[in-house]
N, C-alpha and C. Protein backbone atom coordinates (compact mmCIF):
# COMPACT_ATOMS: atom_id res chain seq x y z
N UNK A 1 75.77 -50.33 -7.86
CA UNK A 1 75.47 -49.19 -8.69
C UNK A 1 76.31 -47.98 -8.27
N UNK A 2 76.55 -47.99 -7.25
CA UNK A 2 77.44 -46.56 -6.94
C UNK A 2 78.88 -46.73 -7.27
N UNK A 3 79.42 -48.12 -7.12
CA UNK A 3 80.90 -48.48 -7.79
C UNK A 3 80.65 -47.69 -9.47
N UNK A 4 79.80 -48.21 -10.07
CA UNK A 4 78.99 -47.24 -11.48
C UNK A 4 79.47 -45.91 -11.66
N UNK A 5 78.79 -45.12 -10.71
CA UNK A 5 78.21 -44.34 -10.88
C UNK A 5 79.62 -43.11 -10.21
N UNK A 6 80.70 -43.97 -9.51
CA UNK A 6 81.98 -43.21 -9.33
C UNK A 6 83.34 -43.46 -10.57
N UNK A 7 82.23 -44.10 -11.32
CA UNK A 7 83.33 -43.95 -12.62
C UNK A 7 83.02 -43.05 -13.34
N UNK A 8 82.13 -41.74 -13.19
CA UNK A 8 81.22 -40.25 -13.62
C UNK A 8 82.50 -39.35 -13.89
N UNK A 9 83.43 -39.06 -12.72
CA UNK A 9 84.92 -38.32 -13.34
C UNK A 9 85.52 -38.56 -14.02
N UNK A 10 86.16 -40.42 -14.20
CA UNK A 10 86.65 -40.74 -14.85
C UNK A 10 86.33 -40.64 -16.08
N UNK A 11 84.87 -40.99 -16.65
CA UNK A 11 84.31 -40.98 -18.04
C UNK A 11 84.51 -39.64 -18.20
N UNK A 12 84.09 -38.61 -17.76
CA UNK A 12 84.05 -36.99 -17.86
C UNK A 12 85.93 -37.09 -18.24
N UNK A 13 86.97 -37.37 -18.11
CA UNK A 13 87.95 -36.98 -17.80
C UNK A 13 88.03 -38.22 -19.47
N UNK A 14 88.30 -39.15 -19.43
CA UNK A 14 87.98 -40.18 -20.91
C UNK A 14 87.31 -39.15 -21.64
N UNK A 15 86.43 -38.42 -21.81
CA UNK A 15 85.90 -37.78 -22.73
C UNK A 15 86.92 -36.54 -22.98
N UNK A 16 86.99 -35.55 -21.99
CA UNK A 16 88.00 -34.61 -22.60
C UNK A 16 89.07 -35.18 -23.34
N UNK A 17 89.80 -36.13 -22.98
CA UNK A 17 90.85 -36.43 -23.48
C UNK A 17 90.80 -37.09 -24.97
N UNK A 18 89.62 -37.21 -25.06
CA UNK A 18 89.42 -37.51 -26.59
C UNK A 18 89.28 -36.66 -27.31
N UNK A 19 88.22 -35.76 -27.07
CA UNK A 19 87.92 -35.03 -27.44
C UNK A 19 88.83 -33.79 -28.03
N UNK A 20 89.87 -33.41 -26.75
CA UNK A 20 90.99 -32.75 -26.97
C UNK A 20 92.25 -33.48 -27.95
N UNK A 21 92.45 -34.90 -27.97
CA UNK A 21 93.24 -35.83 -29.05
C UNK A 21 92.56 -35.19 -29.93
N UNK A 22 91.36 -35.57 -30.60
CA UNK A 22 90.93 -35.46 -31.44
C UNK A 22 91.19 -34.04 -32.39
N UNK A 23 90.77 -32.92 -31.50
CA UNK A 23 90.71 -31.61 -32.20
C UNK A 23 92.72 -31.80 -32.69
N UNK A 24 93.96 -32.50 -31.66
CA UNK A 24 94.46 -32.43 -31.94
C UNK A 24 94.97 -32.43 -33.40
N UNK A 25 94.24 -33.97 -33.43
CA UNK A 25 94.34 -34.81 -34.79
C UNK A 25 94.20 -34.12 -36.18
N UNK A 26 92.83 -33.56 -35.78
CA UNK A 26 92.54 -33.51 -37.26
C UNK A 26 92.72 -31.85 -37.54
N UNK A 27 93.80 -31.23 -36.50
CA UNK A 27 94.23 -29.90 -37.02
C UNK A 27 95.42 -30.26 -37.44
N UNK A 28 96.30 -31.12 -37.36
CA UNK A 28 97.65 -31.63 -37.97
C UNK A 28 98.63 -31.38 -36.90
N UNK A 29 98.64 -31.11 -35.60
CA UNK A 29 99.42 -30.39 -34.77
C UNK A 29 100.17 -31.76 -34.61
N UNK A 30 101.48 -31.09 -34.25
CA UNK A 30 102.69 -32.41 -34.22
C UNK A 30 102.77 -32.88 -33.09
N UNK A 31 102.01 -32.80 -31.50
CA UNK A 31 101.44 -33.31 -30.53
C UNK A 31 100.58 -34.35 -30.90
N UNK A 32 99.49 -34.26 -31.60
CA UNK A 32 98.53 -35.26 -31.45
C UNK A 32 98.70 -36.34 -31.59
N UNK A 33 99.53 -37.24 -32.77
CA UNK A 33 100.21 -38.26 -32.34
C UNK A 33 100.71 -38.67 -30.99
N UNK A 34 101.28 -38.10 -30.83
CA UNK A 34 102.13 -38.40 -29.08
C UNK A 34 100.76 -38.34 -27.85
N UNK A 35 99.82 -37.62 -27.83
CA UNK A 35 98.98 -37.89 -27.16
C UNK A 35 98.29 -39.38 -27.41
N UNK A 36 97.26 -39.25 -28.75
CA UNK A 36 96.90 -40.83 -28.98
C UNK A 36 97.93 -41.71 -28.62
N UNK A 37 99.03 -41.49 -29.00
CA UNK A 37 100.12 -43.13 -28.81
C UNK A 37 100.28 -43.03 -26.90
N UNK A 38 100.06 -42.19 -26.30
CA UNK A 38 100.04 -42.14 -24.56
C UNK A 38 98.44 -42.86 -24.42
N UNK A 39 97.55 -42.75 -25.17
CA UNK A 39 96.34 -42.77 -24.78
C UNK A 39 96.18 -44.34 -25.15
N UNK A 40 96.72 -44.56 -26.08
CA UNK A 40 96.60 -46.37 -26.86
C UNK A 40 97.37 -46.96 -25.85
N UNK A 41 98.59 -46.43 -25.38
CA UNK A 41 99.43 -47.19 -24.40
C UNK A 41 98.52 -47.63 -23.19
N UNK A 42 98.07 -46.12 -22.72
CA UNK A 42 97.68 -46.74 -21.78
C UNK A 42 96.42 -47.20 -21.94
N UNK A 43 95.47 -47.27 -22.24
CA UNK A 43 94.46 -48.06 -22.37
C UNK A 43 95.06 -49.61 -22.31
N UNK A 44 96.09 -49.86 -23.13
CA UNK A 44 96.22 -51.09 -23.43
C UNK A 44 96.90 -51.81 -21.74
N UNK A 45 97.59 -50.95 -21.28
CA UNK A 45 97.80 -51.35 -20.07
C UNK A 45 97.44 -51.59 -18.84
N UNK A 46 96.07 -50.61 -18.89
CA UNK A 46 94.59 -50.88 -18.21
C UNK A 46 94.16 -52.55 -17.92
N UNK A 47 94.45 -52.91 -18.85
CA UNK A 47 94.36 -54.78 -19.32
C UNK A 47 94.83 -55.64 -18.53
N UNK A 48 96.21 -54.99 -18.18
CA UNK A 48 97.25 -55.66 -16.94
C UNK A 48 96.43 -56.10 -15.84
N UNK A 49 95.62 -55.25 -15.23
CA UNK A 49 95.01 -55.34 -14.24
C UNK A 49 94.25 -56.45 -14.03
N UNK A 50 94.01 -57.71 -14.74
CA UNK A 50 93.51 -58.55 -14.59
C UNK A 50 94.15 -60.15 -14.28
N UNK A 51 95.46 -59.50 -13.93
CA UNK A 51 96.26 -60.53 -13.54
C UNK A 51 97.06 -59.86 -12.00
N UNK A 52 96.19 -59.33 -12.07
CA UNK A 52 96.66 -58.37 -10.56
C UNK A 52 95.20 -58.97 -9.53
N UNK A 53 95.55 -59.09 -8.41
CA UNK A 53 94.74 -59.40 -7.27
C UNK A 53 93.76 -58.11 -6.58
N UNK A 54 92.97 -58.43 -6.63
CA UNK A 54 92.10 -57.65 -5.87
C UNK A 54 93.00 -56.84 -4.49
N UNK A 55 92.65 -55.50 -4.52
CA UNK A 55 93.42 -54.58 -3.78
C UNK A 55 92.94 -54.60 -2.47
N UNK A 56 93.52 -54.49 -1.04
CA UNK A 56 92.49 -55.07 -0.04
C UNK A 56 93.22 -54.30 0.53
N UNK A 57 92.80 -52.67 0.98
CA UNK A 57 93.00 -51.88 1.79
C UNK A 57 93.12 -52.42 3.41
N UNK A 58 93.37 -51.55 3.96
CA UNK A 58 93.33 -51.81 5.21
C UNK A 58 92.19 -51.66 5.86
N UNK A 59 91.37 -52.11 6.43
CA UNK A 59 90.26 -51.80 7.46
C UNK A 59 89.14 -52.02 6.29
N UNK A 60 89.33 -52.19 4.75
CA UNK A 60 88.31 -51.56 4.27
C UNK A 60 87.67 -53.11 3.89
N UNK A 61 86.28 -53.52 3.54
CA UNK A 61 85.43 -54.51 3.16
C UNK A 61 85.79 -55.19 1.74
N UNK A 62 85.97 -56.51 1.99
CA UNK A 62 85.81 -57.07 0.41
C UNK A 62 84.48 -57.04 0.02
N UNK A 63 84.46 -56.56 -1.56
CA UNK A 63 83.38 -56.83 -2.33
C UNK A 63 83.79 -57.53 -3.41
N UNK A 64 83.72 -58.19 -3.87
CA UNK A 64 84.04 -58.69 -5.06
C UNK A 64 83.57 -58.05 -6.28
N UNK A 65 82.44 -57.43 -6.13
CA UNK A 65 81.94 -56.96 -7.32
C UNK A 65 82.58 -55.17 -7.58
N UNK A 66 83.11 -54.67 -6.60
CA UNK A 66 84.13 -53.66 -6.75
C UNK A 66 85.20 -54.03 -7.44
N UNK A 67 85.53 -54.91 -7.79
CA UNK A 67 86.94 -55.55 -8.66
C UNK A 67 86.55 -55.92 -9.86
N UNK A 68 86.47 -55.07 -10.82
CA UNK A 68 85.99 -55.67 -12.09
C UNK A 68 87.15 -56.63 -12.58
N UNK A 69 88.18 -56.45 -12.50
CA UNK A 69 89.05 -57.69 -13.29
C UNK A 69 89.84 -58.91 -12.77
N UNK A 70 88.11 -59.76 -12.34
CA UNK A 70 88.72 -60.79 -11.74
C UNK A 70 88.41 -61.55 -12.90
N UNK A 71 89.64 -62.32 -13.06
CA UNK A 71 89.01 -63.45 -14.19
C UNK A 71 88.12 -64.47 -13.74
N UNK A 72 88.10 -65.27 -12.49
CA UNK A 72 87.06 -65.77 -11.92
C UNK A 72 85.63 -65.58 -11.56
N UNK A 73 85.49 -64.37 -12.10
CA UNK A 73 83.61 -64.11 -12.11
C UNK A 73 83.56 -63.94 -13.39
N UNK A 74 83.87 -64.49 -14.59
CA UNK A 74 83.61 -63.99 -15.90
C UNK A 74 81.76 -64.92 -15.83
N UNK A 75 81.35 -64.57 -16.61
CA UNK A 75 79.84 -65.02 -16.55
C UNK A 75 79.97 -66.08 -17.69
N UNK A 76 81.14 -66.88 -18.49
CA UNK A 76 81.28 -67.83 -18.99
C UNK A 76 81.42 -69.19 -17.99
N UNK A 77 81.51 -68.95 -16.68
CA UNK A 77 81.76 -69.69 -15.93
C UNK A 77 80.41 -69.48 -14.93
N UNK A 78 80.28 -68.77 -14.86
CA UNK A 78 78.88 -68.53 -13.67
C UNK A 78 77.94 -69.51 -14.94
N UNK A 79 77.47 -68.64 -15.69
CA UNK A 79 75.49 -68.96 -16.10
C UNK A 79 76.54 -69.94 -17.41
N UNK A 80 77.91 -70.06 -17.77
CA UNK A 80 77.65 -70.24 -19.46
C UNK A 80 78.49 -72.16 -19.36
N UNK A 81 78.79 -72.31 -17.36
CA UNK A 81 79.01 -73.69 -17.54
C UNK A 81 80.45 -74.01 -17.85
N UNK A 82 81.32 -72.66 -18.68
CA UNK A 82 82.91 -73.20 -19.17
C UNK A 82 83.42 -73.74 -17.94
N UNK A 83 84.71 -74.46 -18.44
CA UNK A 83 85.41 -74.66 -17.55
C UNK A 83 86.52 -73.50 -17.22
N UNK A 84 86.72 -73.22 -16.24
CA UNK A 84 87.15 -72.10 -15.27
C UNK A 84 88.57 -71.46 -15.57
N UNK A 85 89.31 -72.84 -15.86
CA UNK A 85 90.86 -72.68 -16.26
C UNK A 85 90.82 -72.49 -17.94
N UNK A 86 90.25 -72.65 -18.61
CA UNK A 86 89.90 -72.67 -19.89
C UNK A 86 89.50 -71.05 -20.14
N UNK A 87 88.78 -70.78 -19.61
CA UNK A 87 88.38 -69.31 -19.53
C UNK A 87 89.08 -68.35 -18.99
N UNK A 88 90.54 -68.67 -18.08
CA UNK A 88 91.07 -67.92 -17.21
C UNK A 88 92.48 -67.95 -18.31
N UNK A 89 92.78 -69.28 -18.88
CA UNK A 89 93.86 -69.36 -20.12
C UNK A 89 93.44 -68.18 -21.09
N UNK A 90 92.19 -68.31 -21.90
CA UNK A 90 91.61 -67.45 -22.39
C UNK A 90 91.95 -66.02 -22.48
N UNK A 91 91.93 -65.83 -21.05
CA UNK A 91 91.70 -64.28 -20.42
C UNK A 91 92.83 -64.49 -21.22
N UNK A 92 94.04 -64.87 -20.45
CA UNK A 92 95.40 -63.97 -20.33
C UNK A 92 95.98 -64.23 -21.45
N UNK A 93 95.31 -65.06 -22.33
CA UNK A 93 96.19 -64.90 -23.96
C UNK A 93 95.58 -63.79 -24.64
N UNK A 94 94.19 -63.28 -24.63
CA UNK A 94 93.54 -62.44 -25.14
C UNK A 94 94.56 -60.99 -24.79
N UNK A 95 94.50 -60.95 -22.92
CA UNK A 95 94.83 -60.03 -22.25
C UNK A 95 96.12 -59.42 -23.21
N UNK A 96 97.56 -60.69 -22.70
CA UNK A 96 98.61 -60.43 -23.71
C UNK A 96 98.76 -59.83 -24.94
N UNK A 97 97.56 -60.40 -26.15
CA UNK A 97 97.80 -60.03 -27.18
C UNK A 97 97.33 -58.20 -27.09
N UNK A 98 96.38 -58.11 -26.24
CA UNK A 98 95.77 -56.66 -26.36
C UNK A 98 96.64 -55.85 -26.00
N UNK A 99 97.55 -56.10 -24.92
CA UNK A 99 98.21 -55.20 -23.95
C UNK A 99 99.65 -55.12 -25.38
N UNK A 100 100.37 -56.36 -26.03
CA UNK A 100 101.02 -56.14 -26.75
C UNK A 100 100.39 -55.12 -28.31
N UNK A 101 99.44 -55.69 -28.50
CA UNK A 101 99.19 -54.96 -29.92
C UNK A 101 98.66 -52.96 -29.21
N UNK A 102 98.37 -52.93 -28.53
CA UNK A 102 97.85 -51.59 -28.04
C UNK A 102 99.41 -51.03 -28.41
N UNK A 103 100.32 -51.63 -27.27
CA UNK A 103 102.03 -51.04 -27.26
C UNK A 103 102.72 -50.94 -29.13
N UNK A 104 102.16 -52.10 -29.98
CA UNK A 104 102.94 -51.70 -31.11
C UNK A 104 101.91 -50.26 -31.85
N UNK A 105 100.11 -50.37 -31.48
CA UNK A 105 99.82 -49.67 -32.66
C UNK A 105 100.03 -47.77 -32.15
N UNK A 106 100.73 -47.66 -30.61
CA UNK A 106 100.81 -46.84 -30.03
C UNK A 106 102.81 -46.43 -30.75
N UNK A 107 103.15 -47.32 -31.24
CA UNK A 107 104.34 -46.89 -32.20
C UNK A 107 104.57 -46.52 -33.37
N UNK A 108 102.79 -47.33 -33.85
CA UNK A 108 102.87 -47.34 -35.21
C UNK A 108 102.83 -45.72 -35.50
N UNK A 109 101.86 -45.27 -34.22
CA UNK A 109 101.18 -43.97 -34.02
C UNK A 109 102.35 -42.63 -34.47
N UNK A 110 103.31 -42.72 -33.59
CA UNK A 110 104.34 -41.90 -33.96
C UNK A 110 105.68 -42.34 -34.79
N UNK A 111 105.45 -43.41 -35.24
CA UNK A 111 106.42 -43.81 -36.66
C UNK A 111 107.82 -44.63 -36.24
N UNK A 112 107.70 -44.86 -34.79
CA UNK A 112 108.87 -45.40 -34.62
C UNK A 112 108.77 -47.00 -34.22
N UNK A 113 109.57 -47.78 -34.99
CA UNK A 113 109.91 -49.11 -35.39
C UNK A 113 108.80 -49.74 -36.13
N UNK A 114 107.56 -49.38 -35.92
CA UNK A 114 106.65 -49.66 -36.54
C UNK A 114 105.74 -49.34 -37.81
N UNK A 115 105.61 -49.99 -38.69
CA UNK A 115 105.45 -49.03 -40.00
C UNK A 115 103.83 -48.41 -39.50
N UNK A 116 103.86 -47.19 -40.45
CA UNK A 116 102.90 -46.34 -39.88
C UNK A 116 101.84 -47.14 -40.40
N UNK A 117 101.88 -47.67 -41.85
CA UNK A 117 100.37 -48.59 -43.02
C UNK A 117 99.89 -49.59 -41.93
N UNK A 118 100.71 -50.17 -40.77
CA UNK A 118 100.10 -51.19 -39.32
C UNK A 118 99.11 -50.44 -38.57
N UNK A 119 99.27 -49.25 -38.60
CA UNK A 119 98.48 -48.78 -37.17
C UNK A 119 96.86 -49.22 -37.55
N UNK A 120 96.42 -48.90 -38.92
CA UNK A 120 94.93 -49.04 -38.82
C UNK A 120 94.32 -50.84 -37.84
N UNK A 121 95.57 -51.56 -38.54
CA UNK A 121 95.25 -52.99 -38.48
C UNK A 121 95.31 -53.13 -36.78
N UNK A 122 96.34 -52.34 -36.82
CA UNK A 122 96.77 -52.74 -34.78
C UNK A 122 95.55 -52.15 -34.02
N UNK A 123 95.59 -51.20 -34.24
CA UNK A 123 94.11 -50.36 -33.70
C UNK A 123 93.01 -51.52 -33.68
N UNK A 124 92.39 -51.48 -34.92
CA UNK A 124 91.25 -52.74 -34.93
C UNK A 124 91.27 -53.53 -34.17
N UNK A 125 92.73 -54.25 -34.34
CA UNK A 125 92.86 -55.95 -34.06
C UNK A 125 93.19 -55.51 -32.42
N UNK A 126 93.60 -54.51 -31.96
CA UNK A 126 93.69 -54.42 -30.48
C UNK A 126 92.51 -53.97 -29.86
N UNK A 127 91.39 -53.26 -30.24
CA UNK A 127 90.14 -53.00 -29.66
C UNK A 127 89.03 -53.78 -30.14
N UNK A 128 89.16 -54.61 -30.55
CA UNK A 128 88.25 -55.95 -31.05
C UNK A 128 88.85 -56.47 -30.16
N UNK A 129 90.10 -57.34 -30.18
CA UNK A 129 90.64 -58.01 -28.80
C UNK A 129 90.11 -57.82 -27.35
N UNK A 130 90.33 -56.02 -26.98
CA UNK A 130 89.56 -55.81 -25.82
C UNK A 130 88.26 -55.84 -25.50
N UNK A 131 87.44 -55.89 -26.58
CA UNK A 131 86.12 -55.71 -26.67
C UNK A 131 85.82 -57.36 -26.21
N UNK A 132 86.46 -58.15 -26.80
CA UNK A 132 86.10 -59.62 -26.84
C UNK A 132 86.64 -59.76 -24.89
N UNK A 133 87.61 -59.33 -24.54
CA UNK A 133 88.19 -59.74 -23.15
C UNK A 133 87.36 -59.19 -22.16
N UNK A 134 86.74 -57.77 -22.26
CA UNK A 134 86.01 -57.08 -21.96
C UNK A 134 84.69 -57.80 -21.75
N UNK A 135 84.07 -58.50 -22.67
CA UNK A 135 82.98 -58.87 -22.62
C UNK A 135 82.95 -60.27 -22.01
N UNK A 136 84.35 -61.21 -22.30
CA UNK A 136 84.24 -62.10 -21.18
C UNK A 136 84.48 -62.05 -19.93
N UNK A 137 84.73 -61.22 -19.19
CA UNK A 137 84.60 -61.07 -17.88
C UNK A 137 83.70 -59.62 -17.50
N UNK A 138 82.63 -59.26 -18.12
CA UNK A 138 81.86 -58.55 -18.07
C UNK A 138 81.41 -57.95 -16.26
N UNK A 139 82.07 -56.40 -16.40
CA UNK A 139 81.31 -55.72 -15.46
C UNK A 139 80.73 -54.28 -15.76
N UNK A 140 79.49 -54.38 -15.33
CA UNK A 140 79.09 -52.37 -15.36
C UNK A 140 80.60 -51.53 -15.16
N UNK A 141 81.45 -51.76 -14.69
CA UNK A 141 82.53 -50.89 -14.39
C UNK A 141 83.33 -50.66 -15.35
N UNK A 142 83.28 -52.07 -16.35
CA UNK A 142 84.42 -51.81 -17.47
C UNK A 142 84.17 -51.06 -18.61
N UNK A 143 82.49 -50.96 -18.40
CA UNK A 143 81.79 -50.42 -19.71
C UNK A 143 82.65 -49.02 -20.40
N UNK A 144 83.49 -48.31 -19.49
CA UNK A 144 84.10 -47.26 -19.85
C UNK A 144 85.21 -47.80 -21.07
N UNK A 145 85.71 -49.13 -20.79
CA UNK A 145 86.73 -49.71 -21.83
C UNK A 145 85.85 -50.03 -23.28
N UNK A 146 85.05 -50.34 -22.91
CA UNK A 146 83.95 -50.66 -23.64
C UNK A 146 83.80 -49.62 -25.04
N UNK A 147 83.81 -48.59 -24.19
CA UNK A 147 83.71 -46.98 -24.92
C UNK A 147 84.67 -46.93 -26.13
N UNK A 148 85.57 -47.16 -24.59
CA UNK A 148 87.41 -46.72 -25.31
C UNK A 148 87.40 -47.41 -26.55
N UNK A 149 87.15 -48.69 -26.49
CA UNK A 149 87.26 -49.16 -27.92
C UNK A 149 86.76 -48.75 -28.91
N UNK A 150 85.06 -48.63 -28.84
CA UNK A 150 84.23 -48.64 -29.89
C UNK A 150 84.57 -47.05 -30.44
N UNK A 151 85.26 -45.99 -29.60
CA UNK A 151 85.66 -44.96 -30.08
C UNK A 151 87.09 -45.42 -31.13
N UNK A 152 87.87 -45.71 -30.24
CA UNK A 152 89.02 -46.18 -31.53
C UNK A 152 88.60 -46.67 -32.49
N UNK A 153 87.62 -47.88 -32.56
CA UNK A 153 87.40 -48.30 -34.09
C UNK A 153 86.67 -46.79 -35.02
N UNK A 154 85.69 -46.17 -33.95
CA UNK A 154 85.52 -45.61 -34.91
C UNK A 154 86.42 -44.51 -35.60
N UNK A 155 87.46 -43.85 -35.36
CA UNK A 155 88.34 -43.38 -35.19
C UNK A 155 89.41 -43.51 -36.74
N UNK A 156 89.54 -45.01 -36.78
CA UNK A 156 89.42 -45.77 -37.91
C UNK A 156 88.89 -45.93 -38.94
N UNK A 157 87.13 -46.41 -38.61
CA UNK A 157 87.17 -46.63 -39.62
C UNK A 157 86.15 -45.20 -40.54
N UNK A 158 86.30 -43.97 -39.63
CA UNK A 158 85.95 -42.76 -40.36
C UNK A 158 87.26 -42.31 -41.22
N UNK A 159 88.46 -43.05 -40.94
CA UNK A 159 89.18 -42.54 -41.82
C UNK A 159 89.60 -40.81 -41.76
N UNK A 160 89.21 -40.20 -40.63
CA UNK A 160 90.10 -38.91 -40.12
C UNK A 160 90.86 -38.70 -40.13
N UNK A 161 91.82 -39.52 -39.57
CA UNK A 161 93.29 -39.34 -39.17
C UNK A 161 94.09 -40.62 -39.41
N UNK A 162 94.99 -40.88 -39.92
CA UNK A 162 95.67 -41.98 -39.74
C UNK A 162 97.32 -41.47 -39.72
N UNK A 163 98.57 -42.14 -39.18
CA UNK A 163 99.94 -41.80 -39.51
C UNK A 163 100.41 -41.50 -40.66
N UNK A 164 100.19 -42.48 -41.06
CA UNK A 164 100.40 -42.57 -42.75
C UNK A 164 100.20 -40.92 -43.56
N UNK A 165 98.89 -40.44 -43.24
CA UNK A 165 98.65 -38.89 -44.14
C UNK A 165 98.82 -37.91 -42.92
N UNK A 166 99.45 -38.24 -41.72
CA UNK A 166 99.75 -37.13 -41.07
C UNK A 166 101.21 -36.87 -41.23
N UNK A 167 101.52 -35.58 -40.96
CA UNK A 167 103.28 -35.09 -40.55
C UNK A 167 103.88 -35.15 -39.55
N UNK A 168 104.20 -36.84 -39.53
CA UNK A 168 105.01 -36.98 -37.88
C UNK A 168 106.36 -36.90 -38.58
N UNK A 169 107.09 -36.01 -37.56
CA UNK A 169 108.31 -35.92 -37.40
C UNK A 169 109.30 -37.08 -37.32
């Protein structure tokens, strides 16, 4: 619970930054794009981390449950019986597609190579993705990604802001 409960800045710090995107957004300022497409990036790269090894300071204690992105504690394998490599394939095709579609709908965002009419779809189809990867290797810690998403969809599908009716340069 206290691994929890030191993700309190971070969420506080996730919230301004939406919050502040946001007012960007829907005043038309020619920043706000470029913020969201930093903010889609990185979220989507957040993802990486699950093909990365548990960080093992010096002097300091393994916990396992301090490491939310191990693919080996997903609870499809603990209580749900999968097989282990099946679920760990899983991860990292899910992982891939999220970490790639985050990077295109973060282009679609500011208009470059990517047509702007993609971003709604990339958005969706990349925070549904994480939501689904998210939830198979489920920890109290990730719940902040958790957020991240269900804010992007909604983001979407209120239909506020999209590239398409904004003035990107």
């Amino acid at each position: 619970m206290r691994a929890v409960t030191g993700l309190i800045p971070l969420a506080i710090g996730v919230a301004v930054a939406g919050v502040v995107t946001w007012s960007l957004l829907t005043r038309d300022w020619v920043i706000g794009p470029w913020v969201l497409a930093a903010l889609l990036l990185a979220h989507g790269w957040v993802h990486l981390m699950f093909v990365f090894p548990q960080p093992d300071p010096a002097g300091a204690t393994t916990d396992a449950a301090s490491w939310p992105f191990d693919m080996a504690e997903s609870w499809l394998i603990r209580t749900g019986g999968m097989d282990a490599g099946l679920v760990r394939g899983a991860g990292i095709v899910l992982m891939v597609a999220v970490v790639f579609g985050f990077g295109l709908a973060a282009l679609a965002t500011i208009g470059v190579l990517i047509p702007a009419g993609w971003w709604a779809g990339l958005v969706v189809g990349s925070s549904l993705g994480s939501l689904v990867l998210l939830t198979m290797f489920f920890s109290p810690m990730l719940l902040l990604g958790h957020a991240i998403d269900v804010a992007l969809l909604g983001l979407v599908v209120a239909s506020v802001w999209s590239p398409s009716a904004s003035a990107i340069p």
